[in-house]
Structures are given as structure tokens and as C-alpha cells.
C-alpha atoms as a PDB file:
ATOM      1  CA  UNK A   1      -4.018  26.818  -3.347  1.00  0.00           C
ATOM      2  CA  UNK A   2      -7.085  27.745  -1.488  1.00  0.00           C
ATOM      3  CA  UNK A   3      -7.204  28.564   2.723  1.00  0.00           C
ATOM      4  CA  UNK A   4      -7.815  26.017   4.985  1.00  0.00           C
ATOM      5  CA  UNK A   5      -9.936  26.506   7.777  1.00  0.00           C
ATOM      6  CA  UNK A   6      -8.277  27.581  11.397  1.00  0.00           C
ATOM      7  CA  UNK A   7      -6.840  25.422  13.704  1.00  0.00           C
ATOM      8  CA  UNK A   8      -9.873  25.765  15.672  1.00  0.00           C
ATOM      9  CA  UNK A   9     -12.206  24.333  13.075  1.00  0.00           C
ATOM     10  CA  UNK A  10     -10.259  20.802  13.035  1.00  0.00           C
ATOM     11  CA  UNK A  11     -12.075  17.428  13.817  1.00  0.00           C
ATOM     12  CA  UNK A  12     -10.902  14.113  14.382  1.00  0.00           C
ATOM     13  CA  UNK A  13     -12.931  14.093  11.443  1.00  0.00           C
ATOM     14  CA  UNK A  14     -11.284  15.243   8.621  1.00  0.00           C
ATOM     15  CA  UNK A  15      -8.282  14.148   6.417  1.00  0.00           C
ATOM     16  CA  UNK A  16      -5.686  15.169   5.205  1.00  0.00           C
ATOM     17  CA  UNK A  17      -3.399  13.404   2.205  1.00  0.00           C
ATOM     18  CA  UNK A  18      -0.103  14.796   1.244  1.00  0.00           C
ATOM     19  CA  UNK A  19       1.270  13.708  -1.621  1.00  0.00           C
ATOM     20  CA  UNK A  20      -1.244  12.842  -4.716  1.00  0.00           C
ATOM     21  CA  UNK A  21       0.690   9.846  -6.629  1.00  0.00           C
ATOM     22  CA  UNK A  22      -0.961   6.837  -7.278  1.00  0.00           C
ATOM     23  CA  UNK A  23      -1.253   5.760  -3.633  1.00  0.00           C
ATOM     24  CA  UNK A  24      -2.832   8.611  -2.660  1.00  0.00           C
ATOM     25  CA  UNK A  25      -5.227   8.935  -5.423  1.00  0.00           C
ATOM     26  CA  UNK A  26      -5.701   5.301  -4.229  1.00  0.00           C
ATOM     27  CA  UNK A  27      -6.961   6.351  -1.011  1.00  0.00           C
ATOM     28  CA  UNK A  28      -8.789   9.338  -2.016  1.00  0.00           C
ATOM     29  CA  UNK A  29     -10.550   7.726  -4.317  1.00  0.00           C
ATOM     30  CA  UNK A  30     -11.302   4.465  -1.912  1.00  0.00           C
ATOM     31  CA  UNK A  31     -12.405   6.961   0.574  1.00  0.00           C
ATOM     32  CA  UNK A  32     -14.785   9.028  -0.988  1.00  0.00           C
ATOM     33  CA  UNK A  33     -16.211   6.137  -2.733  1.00  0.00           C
ATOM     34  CA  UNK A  34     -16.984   4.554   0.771  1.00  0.00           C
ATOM     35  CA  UNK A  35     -18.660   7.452   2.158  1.00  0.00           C
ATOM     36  CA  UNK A  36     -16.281   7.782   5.231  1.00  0.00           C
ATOM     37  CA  UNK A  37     -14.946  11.279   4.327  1.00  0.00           C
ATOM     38  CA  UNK A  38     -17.345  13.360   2.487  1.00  0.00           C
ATOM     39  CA  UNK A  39     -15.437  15.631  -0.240  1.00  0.00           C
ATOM     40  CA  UNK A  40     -15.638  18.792   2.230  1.00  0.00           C
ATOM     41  CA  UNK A  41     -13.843  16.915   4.820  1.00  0.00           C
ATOM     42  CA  UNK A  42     -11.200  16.080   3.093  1.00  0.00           C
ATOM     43  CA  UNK A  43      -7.547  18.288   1.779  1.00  0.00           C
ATOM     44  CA  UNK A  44      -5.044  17.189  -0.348  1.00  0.00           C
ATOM     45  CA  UNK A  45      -1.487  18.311  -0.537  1.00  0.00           C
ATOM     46  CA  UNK A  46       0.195  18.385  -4.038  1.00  0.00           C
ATOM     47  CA  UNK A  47       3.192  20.147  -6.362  1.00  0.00           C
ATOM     48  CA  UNK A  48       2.437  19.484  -9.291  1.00  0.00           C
ATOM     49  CA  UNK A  49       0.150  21.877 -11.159  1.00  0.00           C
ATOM     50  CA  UNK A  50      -1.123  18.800 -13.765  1.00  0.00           C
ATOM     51  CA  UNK A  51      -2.278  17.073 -10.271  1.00  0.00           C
ATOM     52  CA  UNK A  52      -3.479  19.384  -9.219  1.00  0.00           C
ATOM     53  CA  UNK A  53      -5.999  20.273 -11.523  1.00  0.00           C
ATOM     54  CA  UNK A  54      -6.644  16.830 -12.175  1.00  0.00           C
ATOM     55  CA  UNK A  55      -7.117  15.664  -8.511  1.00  0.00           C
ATOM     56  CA  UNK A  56      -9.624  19.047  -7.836  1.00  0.00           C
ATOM     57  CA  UNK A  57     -11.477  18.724 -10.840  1.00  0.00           C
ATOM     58  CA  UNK A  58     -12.231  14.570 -10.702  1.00  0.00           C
ATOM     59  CA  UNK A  59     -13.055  14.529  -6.837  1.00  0.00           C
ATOM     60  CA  UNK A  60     -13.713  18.016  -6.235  1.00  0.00           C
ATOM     61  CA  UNK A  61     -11.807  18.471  -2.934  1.00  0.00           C
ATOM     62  CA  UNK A  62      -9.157  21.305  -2.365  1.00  0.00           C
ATOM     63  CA  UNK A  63      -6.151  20.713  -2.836  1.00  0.00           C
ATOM     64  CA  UNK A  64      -3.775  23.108   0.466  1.00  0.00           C
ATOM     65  CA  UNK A  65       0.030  23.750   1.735  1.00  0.00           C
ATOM     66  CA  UNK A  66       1.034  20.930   4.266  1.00  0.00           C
ATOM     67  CA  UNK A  67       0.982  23.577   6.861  1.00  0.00           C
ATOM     68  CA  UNK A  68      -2.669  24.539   5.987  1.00  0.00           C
ATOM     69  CA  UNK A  69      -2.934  20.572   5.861  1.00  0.00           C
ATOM     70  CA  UNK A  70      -2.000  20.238   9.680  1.00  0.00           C
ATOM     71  CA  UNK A  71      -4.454  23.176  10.963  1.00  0.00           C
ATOM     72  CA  UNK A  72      -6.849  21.416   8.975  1.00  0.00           C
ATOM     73  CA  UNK A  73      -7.239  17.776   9.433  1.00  0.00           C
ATOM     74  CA  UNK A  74      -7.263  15.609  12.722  1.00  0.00           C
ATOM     75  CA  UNK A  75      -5.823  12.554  10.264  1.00  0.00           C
ATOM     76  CA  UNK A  76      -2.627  13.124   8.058  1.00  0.00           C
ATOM     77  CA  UNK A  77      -1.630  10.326   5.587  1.00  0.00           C
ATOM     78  CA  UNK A  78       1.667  10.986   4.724  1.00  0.00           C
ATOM     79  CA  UNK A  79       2.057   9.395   1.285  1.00  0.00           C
ATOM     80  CA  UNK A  80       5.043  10.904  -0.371  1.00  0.00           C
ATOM     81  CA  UNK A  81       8.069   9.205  -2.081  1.00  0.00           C
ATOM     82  CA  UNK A  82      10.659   8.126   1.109  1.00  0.00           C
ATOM     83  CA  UNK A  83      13.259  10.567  -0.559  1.00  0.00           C
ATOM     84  CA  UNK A  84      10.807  13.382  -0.007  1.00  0.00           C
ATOM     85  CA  UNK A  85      10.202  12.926   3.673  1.00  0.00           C
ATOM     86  CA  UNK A  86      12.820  14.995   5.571  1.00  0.00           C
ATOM     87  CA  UNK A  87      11.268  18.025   3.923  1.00  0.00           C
ATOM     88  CA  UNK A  88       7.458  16.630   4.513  1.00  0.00           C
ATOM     89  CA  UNK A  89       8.367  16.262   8.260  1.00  0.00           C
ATOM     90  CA  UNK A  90       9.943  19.649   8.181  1.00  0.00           C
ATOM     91  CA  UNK A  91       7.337  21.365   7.074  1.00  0.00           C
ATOM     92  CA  UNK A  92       4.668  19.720   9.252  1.00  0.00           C
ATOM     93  CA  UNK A  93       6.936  19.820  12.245  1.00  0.00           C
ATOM     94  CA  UNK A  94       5.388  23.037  13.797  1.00  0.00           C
ATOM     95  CA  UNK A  95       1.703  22.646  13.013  1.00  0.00           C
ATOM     96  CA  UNK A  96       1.387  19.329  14.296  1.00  0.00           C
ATOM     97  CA  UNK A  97       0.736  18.123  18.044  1.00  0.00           C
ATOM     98  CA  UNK A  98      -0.373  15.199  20.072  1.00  0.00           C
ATOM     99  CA  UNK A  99      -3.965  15.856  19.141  1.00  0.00           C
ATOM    100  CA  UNK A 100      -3.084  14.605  15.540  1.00  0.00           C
ATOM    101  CA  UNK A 101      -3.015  10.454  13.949  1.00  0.00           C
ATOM    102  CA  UNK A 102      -0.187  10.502  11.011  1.00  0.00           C
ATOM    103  CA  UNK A 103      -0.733   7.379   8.941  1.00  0.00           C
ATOM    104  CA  UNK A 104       2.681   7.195   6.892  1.00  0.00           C
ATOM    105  CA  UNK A 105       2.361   4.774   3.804  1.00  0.00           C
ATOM    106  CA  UNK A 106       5.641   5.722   2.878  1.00  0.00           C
ATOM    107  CA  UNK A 107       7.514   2.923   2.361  1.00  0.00           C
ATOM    108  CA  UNK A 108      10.644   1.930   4.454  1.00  0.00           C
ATOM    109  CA  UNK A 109      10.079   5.086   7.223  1.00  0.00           C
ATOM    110  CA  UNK A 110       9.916   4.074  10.713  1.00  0.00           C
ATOM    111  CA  UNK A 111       7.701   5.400  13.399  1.00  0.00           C
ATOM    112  CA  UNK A 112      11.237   6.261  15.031  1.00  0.00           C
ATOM    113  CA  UNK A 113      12.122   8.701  12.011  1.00  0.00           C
ATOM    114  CA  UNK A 114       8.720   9.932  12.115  1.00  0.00           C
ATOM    115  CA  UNK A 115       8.200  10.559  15.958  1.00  0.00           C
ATOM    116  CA  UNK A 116      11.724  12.109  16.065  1.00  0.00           C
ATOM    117  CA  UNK A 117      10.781  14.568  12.763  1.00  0.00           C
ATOM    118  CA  UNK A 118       7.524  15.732  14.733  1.00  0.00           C
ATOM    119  CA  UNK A 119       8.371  16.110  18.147  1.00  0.00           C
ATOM    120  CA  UNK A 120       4.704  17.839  18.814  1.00  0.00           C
ATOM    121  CA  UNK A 121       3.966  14.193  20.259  1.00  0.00           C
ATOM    122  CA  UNK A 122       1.383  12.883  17.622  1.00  0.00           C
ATOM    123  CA  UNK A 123       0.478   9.091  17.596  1.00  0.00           C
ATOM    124  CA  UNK A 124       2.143   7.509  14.123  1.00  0.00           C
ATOM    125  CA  UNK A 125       0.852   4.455  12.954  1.00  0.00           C
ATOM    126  CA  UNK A 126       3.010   3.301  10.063  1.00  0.00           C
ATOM    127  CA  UNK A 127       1.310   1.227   6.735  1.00  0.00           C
ATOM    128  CA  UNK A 128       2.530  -0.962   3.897  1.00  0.00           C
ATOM    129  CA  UNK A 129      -0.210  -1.021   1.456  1.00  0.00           C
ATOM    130  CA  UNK A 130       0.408  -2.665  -2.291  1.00  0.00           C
ATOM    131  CA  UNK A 131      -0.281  -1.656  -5.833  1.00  0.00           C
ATOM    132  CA  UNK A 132      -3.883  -3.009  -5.828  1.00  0.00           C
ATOM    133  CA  UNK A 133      -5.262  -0.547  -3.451  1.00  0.00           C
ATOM    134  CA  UNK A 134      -5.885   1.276  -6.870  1.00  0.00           C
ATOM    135  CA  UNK A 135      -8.583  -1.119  -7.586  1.00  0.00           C
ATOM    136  CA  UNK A 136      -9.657  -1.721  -3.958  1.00  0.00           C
ATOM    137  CA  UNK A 137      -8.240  -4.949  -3.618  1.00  0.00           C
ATOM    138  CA  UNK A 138      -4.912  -3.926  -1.972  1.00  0.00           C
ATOM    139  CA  UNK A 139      -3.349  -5.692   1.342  1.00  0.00           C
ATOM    140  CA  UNK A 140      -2.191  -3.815   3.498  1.00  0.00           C
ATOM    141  CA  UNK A 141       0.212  -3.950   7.072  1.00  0.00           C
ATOM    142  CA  UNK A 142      -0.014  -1.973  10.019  1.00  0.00           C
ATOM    143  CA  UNK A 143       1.785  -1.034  12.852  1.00  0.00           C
ATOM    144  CA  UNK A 144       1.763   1.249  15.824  1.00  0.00           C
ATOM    145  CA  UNK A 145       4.516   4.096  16.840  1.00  0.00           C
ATOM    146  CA  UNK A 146       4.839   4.453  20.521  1.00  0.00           C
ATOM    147  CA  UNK A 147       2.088   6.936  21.272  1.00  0.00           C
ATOM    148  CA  UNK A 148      -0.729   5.103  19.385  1.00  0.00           C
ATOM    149  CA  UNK A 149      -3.320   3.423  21.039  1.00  0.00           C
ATOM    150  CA  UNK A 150      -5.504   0.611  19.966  1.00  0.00           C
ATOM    151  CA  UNK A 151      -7.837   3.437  19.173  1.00  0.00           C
ATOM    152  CA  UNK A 152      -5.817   5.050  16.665  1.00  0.00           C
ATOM    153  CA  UNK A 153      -4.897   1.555  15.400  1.00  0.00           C
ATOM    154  CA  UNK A 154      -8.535   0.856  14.689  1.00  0.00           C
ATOM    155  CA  UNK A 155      -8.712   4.243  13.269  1.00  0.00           C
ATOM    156  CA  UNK A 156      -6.422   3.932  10.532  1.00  0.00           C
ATOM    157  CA  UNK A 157      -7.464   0.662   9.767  1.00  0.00           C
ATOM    158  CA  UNK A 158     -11.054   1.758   8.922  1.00  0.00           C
ATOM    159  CA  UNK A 159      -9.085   4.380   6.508  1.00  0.00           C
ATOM    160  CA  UNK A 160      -7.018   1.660   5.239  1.00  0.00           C
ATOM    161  CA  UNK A 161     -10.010  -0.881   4.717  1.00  0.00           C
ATOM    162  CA  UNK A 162     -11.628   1.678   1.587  1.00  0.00           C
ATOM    163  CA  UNK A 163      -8.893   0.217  -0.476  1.00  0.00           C
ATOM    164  CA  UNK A 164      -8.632  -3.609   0.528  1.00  0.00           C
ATOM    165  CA  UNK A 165      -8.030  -5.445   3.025  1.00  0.00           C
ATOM    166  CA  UNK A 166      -5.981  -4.584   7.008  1.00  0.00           C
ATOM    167  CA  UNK A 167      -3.857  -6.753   9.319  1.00  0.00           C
ATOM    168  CA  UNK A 168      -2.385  -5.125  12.502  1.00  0.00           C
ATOM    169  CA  UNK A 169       1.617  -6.673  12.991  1.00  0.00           C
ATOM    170  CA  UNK A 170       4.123  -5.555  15.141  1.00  0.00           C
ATOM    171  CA  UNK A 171       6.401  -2.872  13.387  1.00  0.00           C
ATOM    172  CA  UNK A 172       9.793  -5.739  13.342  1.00  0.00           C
ATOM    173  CA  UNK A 173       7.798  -7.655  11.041  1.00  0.00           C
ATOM    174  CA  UNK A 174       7.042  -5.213   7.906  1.00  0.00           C
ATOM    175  CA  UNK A 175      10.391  -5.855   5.921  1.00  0.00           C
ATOM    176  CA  UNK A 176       9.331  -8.961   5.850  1.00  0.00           C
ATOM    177  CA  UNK A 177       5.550  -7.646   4.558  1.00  0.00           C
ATOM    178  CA  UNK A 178       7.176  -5.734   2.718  1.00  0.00           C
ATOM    179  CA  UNK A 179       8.704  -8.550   0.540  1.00  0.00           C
ATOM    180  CA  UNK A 180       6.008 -10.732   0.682  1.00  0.00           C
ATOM    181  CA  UNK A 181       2.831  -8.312  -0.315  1.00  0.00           C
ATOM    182  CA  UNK A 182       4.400  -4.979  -0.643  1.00  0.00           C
ATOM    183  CA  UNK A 183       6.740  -6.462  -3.675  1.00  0.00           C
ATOM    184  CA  UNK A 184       4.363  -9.259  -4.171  1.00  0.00           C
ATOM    185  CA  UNK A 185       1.863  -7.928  -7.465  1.00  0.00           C
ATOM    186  CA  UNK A 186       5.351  -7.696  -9.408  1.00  0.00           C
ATOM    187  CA  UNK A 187       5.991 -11.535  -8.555  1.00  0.00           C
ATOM    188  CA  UNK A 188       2.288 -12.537  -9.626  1.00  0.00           C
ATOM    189  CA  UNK A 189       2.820 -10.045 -13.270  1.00  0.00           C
ATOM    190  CA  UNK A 190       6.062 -11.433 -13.938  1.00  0.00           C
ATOM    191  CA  UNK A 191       4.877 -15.209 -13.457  1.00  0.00           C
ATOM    192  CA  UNK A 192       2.008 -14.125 -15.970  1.00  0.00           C
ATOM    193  CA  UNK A 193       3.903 -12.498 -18.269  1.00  0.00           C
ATOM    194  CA  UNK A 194       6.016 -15.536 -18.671  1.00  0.00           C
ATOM    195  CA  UNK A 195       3.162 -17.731 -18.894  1.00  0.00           C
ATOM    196  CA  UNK A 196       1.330 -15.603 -21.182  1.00  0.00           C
ATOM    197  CA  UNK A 197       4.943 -16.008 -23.612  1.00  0.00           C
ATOM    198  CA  UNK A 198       5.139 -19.765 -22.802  1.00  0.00           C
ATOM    199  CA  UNK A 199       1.532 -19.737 -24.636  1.00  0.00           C
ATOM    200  CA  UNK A 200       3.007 -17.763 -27.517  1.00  0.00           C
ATOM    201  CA  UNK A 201       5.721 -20.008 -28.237  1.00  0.00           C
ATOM    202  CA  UNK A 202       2.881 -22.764 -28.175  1.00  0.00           C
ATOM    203  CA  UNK A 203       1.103 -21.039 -31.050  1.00  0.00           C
ATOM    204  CA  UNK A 204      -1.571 -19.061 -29.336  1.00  0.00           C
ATOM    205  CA  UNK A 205      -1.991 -15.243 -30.109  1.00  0.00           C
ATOM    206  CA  UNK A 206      -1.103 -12.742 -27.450  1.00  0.00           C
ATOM    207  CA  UNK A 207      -4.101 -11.926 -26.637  1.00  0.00           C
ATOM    208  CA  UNK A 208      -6.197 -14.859 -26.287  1.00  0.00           C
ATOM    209  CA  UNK A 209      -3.406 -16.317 -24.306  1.00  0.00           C
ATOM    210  CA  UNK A 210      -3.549 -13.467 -21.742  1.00  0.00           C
ATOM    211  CA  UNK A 211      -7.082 -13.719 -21.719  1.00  0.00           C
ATOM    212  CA  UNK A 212      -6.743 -17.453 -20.737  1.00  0.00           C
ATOM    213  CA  UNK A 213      -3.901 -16.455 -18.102  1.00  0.00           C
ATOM    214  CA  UNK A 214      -5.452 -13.513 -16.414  1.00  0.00           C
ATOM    215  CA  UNK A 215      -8.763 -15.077 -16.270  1.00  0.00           C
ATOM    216  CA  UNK A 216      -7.171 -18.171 -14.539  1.00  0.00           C
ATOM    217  CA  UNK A 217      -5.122 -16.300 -12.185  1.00  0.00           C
ATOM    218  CA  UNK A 218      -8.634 -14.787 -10.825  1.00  0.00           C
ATOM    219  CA  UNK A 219     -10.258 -17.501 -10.851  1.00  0.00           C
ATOM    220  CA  UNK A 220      -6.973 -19.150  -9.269  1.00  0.00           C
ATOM    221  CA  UNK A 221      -6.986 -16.446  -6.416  1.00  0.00           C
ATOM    222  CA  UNK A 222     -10.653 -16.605  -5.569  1.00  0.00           C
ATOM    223  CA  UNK A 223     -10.158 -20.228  -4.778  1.00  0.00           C
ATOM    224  CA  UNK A 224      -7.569 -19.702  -2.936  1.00  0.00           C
ATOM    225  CA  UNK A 225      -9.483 -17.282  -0.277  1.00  0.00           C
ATOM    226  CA  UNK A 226     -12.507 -18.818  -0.452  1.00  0.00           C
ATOM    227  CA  UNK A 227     -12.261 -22.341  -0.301  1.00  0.00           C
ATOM    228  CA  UNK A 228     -10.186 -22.367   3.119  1.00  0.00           C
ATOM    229  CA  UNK A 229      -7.914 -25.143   1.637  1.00  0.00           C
ATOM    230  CA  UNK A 230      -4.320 -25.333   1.654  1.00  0.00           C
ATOM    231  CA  UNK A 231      -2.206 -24.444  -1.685  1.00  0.00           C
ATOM    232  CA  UNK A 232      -0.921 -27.636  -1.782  1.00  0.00           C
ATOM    233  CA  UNK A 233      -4.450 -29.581  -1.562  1.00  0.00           C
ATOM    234  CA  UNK A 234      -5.834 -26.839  -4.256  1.00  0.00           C
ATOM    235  CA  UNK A 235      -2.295 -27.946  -6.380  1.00  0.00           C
ATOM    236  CA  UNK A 236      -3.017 -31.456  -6.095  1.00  0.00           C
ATOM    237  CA  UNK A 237      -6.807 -31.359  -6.815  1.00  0.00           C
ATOM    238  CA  UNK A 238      -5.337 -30.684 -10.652  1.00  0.00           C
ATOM    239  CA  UNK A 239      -2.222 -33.321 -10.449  1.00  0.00           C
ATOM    240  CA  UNK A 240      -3.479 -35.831 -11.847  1.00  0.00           C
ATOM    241  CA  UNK A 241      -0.736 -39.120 -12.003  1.00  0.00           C
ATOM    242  CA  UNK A 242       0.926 -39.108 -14.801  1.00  0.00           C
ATOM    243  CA  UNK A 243      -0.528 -36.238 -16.669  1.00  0.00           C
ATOM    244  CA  UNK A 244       0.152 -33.047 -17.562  1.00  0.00           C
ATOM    245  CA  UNK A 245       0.509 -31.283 -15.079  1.00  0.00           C
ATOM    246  CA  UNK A 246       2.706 -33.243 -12.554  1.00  0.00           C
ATOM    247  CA  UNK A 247       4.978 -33.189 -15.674  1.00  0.00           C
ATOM    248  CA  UNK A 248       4.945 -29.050 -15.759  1.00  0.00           C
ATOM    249  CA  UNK A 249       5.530 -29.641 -11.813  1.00  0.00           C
ATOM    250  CA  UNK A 250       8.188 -31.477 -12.400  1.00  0.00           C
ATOM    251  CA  UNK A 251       9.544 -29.054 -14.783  1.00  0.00           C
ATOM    252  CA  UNK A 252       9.449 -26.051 -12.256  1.00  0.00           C
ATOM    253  CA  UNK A 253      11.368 -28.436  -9.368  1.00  0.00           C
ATOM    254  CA  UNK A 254      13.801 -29.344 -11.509  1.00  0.00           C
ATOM    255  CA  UNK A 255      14.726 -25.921 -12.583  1.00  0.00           C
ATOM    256  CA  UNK A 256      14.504 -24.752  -8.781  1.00  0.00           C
ATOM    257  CA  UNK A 257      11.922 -22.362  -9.432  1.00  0.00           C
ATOM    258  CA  UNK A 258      10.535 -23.052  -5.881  1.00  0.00           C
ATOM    259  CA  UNK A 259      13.825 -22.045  -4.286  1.00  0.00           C
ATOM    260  CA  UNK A 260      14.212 -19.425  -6.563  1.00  0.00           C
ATOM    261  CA  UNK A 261      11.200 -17.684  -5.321  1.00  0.00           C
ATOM    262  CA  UNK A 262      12.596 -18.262  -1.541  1.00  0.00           C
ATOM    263  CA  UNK A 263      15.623 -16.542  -2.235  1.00  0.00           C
ATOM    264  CA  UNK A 264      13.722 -13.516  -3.822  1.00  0.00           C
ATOM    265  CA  UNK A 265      11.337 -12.690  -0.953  1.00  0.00           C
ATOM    266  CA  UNK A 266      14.409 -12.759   1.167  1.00  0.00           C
ATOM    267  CA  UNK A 267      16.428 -10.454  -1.091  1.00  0.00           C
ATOM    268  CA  UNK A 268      13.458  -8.088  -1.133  1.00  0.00           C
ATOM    269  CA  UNK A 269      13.341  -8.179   2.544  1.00  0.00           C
ATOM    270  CA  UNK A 270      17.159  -7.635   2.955  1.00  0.00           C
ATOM    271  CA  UNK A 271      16.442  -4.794   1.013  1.00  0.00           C
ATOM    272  CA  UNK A 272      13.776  -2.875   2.670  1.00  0.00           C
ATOM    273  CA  UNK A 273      16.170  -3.480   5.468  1.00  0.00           C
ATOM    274  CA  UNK A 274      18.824  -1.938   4.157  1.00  0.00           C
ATOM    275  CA  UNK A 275      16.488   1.318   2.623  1.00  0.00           C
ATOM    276  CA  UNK A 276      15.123   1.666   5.951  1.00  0.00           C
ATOM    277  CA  UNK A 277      18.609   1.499   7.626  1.00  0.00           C
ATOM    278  CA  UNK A 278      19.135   4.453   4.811  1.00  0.00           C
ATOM    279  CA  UNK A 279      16.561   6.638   5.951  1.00  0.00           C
ATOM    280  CA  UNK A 280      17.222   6.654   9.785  1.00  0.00           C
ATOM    281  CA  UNK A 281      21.151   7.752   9.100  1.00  0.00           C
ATOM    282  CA  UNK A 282      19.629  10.803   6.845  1.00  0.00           C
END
């Protein structure tokens, strides 16, 4: 690892990522891409030697201890697995103070857990990004700890807003994000993936039936955000009576798919409950 720079070198400016999984890549990537961090502003804190040498040689930043992370960087994005974060707090715990913005994108940890592991005072502002922030197009809920401002707030949205899209909700509210759009790309792949079979046992080959599939679920989406209509006026705009698809409709209501989906998002939410529940008691 190389040497960060002293404590008295650090800028509101500069960043600091620990952990460099996907999300983090994610966010590197997003952010260097935008321009808002140039490469020399910007440390990463990694393990693994295959990362590392993968994440220095693509984007060409350095990649430092956590503690060489906190002298560094004014920002810290914490975005490390939610078993790993007792020893991430631990190890920023003395380098960190109130002159510091953690963003935490790891996913069920409170700004209560957080604020308690790094009693220096810094203002936490917790996010719950999804999957597509690894092609930009991610959404992704934030909330404030008890020592952020509406500054920080509109600080780590900017960060946030390389990789998608940010809404600002208030902290009680992202188990229930966390269903929705957190666990929400795995509802849209597994509705394709069925489709995409459904097509097979119609005859068509796998791949020009996911071709048809993805394609429409794009196209699908796009609609959906920019024609300002309601689902259910987009929905009935292809009903037509008595065709074919008011008799696939049917099909779905009958086998409760509707109510199945319901009782998924609230299972999901029950358990990012219970997770975060998990990691307060460790």
C-alpha cells in the first residue's frame, strides 16, 4: 500500500472508498467518469491483492490502510459487506472526527451503529443504492444521522448522483426502500427470466426470445418515466377487449400473481428489519 498524505493535507475535497466490491467499483468508476473527483483525489481501501491490482491499474488511483484513508479524505464511503463493519468502524474509530462526512452504503447499518462506532462526532448520512449503479442507472435512498446537515445531505447526494439517480427520506423509511428498489432488479430479472422461458415453451429460441424481452422491458421502463402516466393507463393503452392481452391479465389475477408480489416486498422489508435489528445487538 502506498502513504497517504498527512492529516494536514485533507480537503473536504477528497474521497475516500473502503471496500472495492462491486458497489464500490460502482462509485469509483461513476465518479471519475463524472469529473467530480479527479484520480489524485481519490483513495481506495482494499484486501484483496487481485483488487487491488485490478482497481490501481484500471483507474489509476492508490489504493491505502483505512487509517491512512481517514487522514486522507474529508468524504469516507463506507462500502463493505454489513458482516465486516464492526472491524471497519474499529479501525477508523481513532482517525476520524467531526470534520469528516461518512456515507455508509452498507446495507442494513444504522446511523445509530455508526455514530456509536465513531464517537469522534462525524456527520453519517446512510445510503441504499441498487445493483444498477454499475451501469449508472442505479436508485438510490438517503438519509441523515443526527449530526448531518442539509449540507452534507446535498453533499452525498452529488456523490451518489455519478451512478443514478438520489431521493432524500427519513431514515424509518429505508426497510421499506430497501424492499422496494434495494431488492427490486432481482424482481424485474426473475419476471424476465420467466417470460423469456414462457417464450421457449412457445417455440422461440433462447435468444431471440430474450432479445424480444429485454428490449421490451427498456422500452417498457422508458415509458414509464417519461410519459408521466400512471401504470395502469400505460397497462390499459395495450388491453384491448377481448384480446390477448386482457386474457394474459386475466391469467396473472387468477393465479394471484398481484398479491403475490405484495406479500414479497413485505417479506423483504420484514427482513431488512430483522438484519438491521441483527447488527445493532452485535
Amino acid at each position: 500500500m502506498t502513504t497517504a498524505p498527512t492529516p494536514s493535507t485533507r480537503t473536504p475535497s477528497s474521497l475516500a472508498i473502503v471496500g472495492g466490491g462491486k458497489i464500490g467499483e460502482a462509485l469509483l468508476s461513476g465518479l471519475l467518469r463524472d469529473g467530480a473527483y479527479p484520480p489524485d483525489t481519490v483513495v481506495v481501501v482494499e484486501h484483496y491483492p487481485e483488487r487491488i491490482a485490478y482497481l490501481t491499474e484500471r483507474y489509476g488511483i492508490r489504493v491505502v490502510s483505512v487509517s491512512e484513508a481517514a487522514e486522507f479524505a474529508g468524504t469516507i464511503v463506507i462500502a463493505v459487506k454489513p458482516q465486516d463493519i464492526d472491524t471497519v468502524l474499529a479501525e477508523l474509530a481513532p482517525s476520524v472526527t467531526a470534520e469528516h462526512l461518512i456515507v455508509s452504503v452498507a446495507a442494513g447499518i444504522t446511523t445509530r451503529k455508526l455514530e456509536r462506532g465513531l464517537p469522534g462526532g462525524p456527520a453519517v448520512v446512510r445510503c441504499m443504492p441498487n445493483t444498477p449503479a454499475l451501469v449508472d442507472e442505479a436508485m438510490t435512498a438517503i438519509s441523515a444521522g443526527s449530526n448531518a446537515t442539509d449540507a452534507h445531505l446535498a453533499q452525498a447526494q452529488k456523490l451518489l448522483s455519478a451512478v443514478g439517480k438520489v431521493v432524500r427520506v427519513p431514515e424509518s423509511q429505508l426497510d421499506a426502500v430497501t424492499a422496494l428498489s434495494g431488492s427490486g432488479p432481482a424482481y424485474f430479472f426473475f419476471l424476465v427470466e420467466a417470460m423469456i422461458d414462457a417464450g421457449i415453451l412457445l417455440g422461440l429460441p433462447r435468444a431471440l426470445a430474450a432479445d424480444l424481452i429485454v428490449q421490451t422491458a427498456v422500452g417498457a421502463a422508458v415509458m414509464l418515466r417519461d410519459s408521466g402516466e400512471h401504470p395502469v393507463q400505460l397497462r390499459e393503452a395495450v388491453t384491448s377487449p377481448a384480446g390477448t392481452t386482457i386474457s394474459a391479465i386475466r391469467e396473472l389475477e387468477r393465479h394471484g400473481v398481484r398479491a403475490a408480489m405484495l406479500a414479497a416486498i413485505e417479506a423483504a422489508r420484514d427482513r431488512s428489519v430483522e438484519l438491521g435489528r441483527a447488527a445493532e445487538e452485535g
